[in-house]
Protein backbone atom coordinates (compact mmCIF):
# COMPACT_ATOMS: atom_id res chain seq x y z
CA UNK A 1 -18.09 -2.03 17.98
CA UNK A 2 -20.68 0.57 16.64
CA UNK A 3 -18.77 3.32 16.36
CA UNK A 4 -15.78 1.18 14.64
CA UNK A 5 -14.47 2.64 11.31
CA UNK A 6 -13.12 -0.49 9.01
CA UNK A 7 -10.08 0.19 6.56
CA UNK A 8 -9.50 -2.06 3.75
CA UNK A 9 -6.34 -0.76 1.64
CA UNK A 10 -5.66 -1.79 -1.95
CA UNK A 11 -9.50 -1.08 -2.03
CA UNK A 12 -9.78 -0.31 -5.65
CA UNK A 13 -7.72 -4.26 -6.72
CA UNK A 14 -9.67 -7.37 -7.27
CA UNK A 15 -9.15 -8.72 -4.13
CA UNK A 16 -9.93 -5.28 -2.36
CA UNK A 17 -13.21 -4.77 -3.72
CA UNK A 18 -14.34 -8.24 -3.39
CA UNK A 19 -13.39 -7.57 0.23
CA UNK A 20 -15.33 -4.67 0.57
CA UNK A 21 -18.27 -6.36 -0.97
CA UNK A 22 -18.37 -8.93 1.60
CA UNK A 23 -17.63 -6.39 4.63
CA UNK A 24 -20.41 -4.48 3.83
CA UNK A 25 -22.81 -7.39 4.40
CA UNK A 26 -21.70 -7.73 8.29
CA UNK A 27 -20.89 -4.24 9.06
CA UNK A 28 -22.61 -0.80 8.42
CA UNK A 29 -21.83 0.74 5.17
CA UNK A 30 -21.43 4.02 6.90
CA UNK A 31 -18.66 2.73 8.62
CA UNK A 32 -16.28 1.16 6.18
CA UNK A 33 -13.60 2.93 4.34
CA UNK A 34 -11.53 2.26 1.08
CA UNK A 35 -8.21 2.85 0.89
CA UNK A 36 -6.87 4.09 -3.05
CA UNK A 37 -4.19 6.03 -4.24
CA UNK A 38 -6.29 7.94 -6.93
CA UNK A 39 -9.49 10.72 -6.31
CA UNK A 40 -11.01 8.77 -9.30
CA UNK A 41 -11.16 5.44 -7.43
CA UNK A 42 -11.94 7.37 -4.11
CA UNK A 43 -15.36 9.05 -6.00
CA UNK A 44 -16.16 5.49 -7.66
CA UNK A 45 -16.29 4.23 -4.24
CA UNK A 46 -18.18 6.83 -2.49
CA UNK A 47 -21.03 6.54 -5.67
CA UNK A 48 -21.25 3.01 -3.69
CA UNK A 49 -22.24 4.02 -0.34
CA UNK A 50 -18.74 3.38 0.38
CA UNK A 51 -16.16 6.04 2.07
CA UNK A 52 -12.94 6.66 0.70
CA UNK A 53 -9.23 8.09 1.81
CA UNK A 54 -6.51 8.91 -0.20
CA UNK A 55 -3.26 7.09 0.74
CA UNK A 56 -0.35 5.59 -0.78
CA UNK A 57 2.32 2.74 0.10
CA UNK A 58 5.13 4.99 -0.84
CA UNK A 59 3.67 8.05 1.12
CA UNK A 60 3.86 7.36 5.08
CA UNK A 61 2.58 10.88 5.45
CA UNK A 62 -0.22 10.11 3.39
CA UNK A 63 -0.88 6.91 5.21
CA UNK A 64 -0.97 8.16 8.82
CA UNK A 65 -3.50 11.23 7.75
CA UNK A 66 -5.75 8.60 6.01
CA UNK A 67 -5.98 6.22 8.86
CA UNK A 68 -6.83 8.55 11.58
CA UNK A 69 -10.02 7.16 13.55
CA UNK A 70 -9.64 3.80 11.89
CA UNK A 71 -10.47 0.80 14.62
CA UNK A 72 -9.18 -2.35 12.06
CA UNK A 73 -7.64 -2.35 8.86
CA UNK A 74 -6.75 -4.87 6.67
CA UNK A 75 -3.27 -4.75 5.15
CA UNK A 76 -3.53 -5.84 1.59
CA UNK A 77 -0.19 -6.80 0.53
CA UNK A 78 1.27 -4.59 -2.41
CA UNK A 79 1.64 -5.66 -5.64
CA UNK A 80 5.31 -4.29 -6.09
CA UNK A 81 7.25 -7.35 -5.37
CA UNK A 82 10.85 -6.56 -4.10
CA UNK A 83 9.44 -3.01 -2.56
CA UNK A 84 6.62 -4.62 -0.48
CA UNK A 85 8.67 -4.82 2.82
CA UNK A 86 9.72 -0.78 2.68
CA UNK A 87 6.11 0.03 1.84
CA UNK A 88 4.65 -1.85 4.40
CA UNK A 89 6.97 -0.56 6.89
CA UNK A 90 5.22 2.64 6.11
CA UNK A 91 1.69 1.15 6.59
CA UNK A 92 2.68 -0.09 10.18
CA UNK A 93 4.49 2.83 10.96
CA UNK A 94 1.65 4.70 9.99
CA UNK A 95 -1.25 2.52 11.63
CA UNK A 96 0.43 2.42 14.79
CA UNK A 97 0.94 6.33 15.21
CA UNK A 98 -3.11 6.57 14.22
CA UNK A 99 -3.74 4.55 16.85
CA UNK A 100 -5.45 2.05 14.74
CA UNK A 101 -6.33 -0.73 16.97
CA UNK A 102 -6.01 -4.23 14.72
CA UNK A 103 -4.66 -5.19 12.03
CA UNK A 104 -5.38 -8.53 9.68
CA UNK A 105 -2.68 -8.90 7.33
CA UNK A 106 -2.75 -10.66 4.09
CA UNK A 107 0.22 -12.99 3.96
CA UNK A 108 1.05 -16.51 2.06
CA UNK A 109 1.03 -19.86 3.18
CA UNK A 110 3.55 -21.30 5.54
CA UNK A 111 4.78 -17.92 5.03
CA UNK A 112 7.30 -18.83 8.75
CA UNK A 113 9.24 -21.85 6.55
CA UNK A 114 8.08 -21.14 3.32
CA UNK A 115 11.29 -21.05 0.95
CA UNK A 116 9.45 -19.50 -1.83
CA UNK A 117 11.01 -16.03 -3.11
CA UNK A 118 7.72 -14.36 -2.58
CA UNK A 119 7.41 -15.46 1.23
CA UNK A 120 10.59 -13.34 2.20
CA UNK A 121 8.40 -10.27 2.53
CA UNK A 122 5.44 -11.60 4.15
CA UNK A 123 8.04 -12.68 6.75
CA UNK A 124 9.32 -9.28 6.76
CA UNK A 125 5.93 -8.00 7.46
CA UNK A 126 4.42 -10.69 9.68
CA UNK A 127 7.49 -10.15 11.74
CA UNK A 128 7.29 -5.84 11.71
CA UNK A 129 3.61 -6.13 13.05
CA UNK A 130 4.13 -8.26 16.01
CA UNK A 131 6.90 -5.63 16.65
CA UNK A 132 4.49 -2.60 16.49
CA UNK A 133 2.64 -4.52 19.30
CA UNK A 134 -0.98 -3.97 17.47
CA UNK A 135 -3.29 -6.43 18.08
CA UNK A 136 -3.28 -8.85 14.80
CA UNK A 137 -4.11 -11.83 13.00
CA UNK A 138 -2.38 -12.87 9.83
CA UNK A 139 -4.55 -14.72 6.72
CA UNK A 140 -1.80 -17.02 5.16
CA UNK A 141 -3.63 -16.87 1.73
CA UNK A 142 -2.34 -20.05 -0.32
CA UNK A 143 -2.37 -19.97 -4.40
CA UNK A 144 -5.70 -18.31 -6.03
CA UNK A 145 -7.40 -20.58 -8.19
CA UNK A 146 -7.34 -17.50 -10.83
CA UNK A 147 -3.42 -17.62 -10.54
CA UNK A 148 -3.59 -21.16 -12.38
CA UNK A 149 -6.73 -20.15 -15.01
CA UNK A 150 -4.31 -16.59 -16.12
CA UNK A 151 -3.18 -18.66 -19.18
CA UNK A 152 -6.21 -20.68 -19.77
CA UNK A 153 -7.14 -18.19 -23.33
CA UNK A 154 -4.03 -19.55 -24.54
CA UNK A 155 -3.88 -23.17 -22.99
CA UNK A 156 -7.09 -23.66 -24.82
CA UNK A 157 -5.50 -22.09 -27.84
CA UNK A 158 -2.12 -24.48 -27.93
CA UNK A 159 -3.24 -27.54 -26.08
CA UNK A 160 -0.82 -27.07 -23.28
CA UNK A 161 -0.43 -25.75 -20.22
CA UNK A 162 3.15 -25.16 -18.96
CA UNK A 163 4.81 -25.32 -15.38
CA UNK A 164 7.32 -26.87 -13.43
CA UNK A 165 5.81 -28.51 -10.26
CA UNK A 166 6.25 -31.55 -11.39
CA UNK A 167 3.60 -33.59 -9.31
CA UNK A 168 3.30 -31.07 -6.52
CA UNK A 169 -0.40 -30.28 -5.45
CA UNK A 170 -2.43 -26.63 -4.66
CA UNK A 171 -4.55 -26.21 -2.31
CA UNK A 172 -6.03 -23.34 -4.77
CA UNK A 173 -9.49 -21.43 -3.76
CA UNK A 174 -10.78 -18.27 -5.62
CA UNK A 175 -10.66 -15.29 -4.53
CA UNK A 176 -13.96 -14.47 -3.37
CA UNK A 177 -13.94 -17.37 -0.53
CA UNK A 178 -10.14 -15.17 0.55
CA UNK A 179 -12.48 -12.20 0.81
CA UNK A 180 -14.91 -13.64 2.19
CA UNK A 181 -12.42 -14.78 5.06
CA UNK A 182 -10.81 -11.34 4.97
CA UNK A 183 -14.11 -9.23 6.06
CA UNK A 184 -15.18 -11.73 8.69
CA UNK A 185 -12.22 -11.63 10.62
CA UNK A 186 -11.28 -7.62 9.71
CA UNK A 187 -15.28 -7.12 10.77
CA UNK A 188 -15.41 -9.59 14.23
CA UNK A 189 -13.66 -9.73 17.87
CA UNK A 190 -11.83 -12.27 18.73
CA UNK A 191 -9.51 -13.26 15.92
CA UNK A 192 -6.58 -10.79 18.02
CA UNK A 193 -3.31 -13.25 17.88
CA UNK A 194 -3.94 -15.32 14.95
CA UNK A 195 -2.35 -16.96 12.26
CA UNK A 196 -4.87 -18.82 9.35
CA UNK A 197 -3.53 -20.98 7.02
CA UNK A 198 -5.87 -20.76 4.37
CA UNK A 199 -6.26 -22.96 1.45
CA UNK A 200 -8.68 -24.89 -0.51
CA UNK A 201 -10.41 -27.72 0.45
CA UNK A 202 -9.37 -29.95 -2.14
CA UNK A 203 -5.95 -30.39 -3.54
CA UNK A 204 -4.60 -31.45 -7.28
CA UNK A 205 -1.62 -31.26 -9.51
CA UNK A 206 -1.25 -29.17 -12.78
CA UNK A 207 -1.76 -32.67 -14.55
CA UNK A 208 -5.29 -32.60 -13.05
CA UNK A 209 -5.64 -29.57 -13.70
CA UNK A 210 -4.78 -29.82 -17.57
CA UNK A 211 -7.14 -32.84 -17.39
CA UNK A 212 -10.37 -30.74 -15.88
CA UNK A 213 -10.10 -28.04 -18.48
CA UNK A 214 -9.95 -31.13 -20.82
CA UNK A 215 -13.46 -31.98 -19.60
CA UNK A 216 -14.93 -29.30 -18.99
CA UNK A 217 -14.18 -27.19 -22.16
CA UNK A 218 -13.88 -30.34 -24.56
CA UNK A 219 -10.77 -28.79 -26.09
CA UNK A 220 -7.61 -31.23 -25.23
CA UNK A 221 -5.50 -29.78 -23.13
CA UNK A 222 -2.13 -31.22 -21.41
CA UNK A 223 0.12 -30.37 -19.23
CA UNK A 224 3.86 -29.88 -20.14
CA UNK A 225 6.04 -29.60 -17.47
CA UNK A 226 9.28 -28.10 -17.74
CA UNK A 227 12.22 -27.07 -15.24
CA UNK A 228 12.51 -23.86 -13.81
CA UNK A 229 14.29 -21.88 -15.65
CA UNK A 230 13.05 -23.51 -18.79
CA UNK A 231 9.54 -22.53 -17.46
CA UNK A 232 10.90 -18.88 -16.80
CA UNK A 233 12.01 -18.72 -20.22
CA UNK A 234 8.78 -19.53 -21.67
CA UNK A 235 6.95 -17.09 -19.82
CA UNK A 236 9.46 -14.53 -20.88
CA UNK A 237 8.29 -14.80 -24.30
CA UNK A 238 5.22 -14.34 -23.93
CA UNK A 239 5.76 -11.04 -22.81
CA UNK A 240 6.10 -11.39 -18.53
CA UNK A 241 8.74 -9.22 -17.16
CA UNK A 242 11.58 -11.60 -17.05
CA UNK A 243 11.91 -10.41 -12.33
CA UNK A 244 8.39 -11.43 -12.35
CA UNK A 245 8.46 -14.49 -14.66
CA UNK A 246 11.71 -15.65 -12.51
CA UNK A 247 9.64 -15.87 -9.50
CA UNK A 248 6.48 -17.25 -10.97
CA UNK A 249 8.64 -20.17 -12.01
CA UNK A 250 10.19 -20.01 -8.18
CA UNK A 251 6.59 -20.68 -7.16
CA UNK A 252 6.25 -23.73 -9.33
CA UNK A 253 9.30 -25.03 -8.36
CA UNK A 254 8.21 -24.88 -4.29
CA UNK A 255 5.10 -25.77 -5.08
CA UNK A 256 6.62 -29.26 -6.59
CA UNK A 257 8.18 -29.65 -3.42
CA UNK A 258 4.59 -28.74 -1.34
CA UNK A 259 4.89 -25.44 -0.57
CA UNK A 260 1.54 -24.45 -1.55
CA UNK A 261 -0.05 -27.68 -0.38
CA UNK A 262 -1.99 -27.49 3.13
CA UNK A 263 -4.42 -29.97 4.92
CA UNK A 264 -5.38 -26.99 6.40
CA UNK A 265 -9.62 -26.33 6.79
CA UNK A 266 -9.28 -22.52 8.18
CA UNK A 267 -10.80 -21.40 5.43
CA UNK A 268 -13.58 -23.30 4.92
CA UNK A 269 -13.67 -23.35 8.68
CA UNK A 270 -13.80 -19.20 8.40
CA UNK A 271 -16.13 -19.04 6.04
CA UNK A 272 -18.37 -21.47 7.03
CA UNK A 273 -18.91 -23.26 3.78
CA UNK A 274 -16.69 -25.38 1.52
CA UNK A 275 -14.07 -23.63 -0.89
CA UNK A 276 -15.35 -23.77 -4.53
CA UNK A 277 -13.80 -26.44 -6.57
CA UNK A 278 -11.19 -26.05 -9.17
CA UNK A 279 -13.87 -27.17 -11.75
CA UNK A 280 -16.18 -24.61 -10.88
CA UNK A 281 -13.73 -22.26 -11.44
CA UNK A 282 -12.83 -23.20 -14.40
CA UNK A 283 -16.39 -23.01 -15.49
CA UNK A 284 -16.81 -19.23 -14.54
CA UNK A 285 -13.29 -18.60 -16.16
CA UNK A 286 -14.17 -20.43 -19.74
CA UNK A 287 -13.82 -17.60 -22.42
């Protein structure tokens, strides 16, 4: 695999770069490419050692021109929720006609029974890349630790930290150890045909959480939990776009059920080391 060119799109987001940080430890640097939609993110790149193409979701043209020679990409999943199936149509579309030869997708958890809003499109997309017939594996990322710590300024601030899943448990990891997963199987053989369920190691419930920032920051903290749309209410006034804060408080609501629980060790497993505790993160994430 010498000659291999490695694509990682979304290259210039916070899982993208972290990605690319990781991939350049296994593979030549010469022979990894970011893909960004701007020349300004393309040049901040290239001042890394890093190349850069110019490509965009909405732009299949754009797509297929800045995947030609590319041996494995990883398909970062867009951030446009409600567009992501369309837009990754185009990346498929596109990858296929380059003759790109793998693909590792970033999906969610459970994403095949998953009845959370925001596994509908990972379906979508899980489901269009076995149909382009390009070799694959997908990385069923579960809940980020950050995703929990967003609100933690203002938890600390009010004492509280709002939800509404109930007793449910997450499976959370940080990003990094998703990367980290990401560029060993985008950079390696033999991961053609499958499906990771990654999640963290250890598993607790928002009331544990609430309780850890407690102890660890010294500042009392508790969690309130609330019913959905209650919970999509609140985050409505705090200024989350009310589409967005409708299926954050989706999420909670599965998640009280299980859906972003899993026993699974593929990520550990992956990345050959445990997934950094929920305390740790915390720590790195105190203000």
């Amino acid at each position: 695999m010498a000659d291999t060119l490695y694509m990682v799109t979304g290259a210039s987001g916070q899982l993208g770069r972290l990605v690319l940080a990781h991939l350049r430890t296994l593979v030549p640097e010469d022979r990894i490419l970011g893909l960004v939609r701007r020349e300004a993110d393309a040049e901040e790149l290239r001042a890394e050692g890093l190349g850069a193409r110019i490509g965009d979701y909405e732009d299949a043209e754009s797509l297929e021109a800045a995947f030609e020679g590319v041996g494995r990409l990883l398909l970062i999943s867009g951030s446009a929720v409600g567009q992501r199936a369309r837009q990754h149509r185009n990346v498929v579309d596109a990858a296929k006609a380059s003759g790109v030869g793998f693909i590792a997708y970033t999906s969610i958890l459970d994403a095949a029974h998953s009845g959370m809003a925001l596994a509908a499109e990972h379906r979508l997309t899980e489901e269009m890349i076995r149909d382009a017939g390009i070799p694959y594996a997908f990385l069923r990322n579960g809940w980020y630790s950050e995703n929990l710590l967003a609100s933690l300024e203002n938890d600390l601030k009010l004492g509280k930290h709002l939800g509404a899943a109930g007793e449910g448990k997450f499976s959370t990891a940080p990003r990094r150890d998703y990367a980290e997963a990401a560029a060993i199987v985008l950079s390696a053989q033999g991961h053609e045909g499958a499906t990771y369920e990654l999640a963290g190691d250890t598993a607790f419930t928002l009331t544990d959480l609430a309780k850890n920032i407690f102890a660890i920051s010294g500042k009392n903290v508790i969690y309130v939990d609330m019913s959905e749309a209650d919970y999509k209410e609140a985050l409505v006034e705090v200024g989350v776009p009310e589409a967005f804060a409708g299926i954050l408080a989706d999420s909670d609501a599965w998640a009280a059920k299980g859906a972003l629980y899993s026993e699974s060790k593929d990520l550990s497993t992956l990345i050959g080391h445990p997934t950094e505790p929920i305390e740790e993160t915390i720590r790195r994430a105190l203000p």
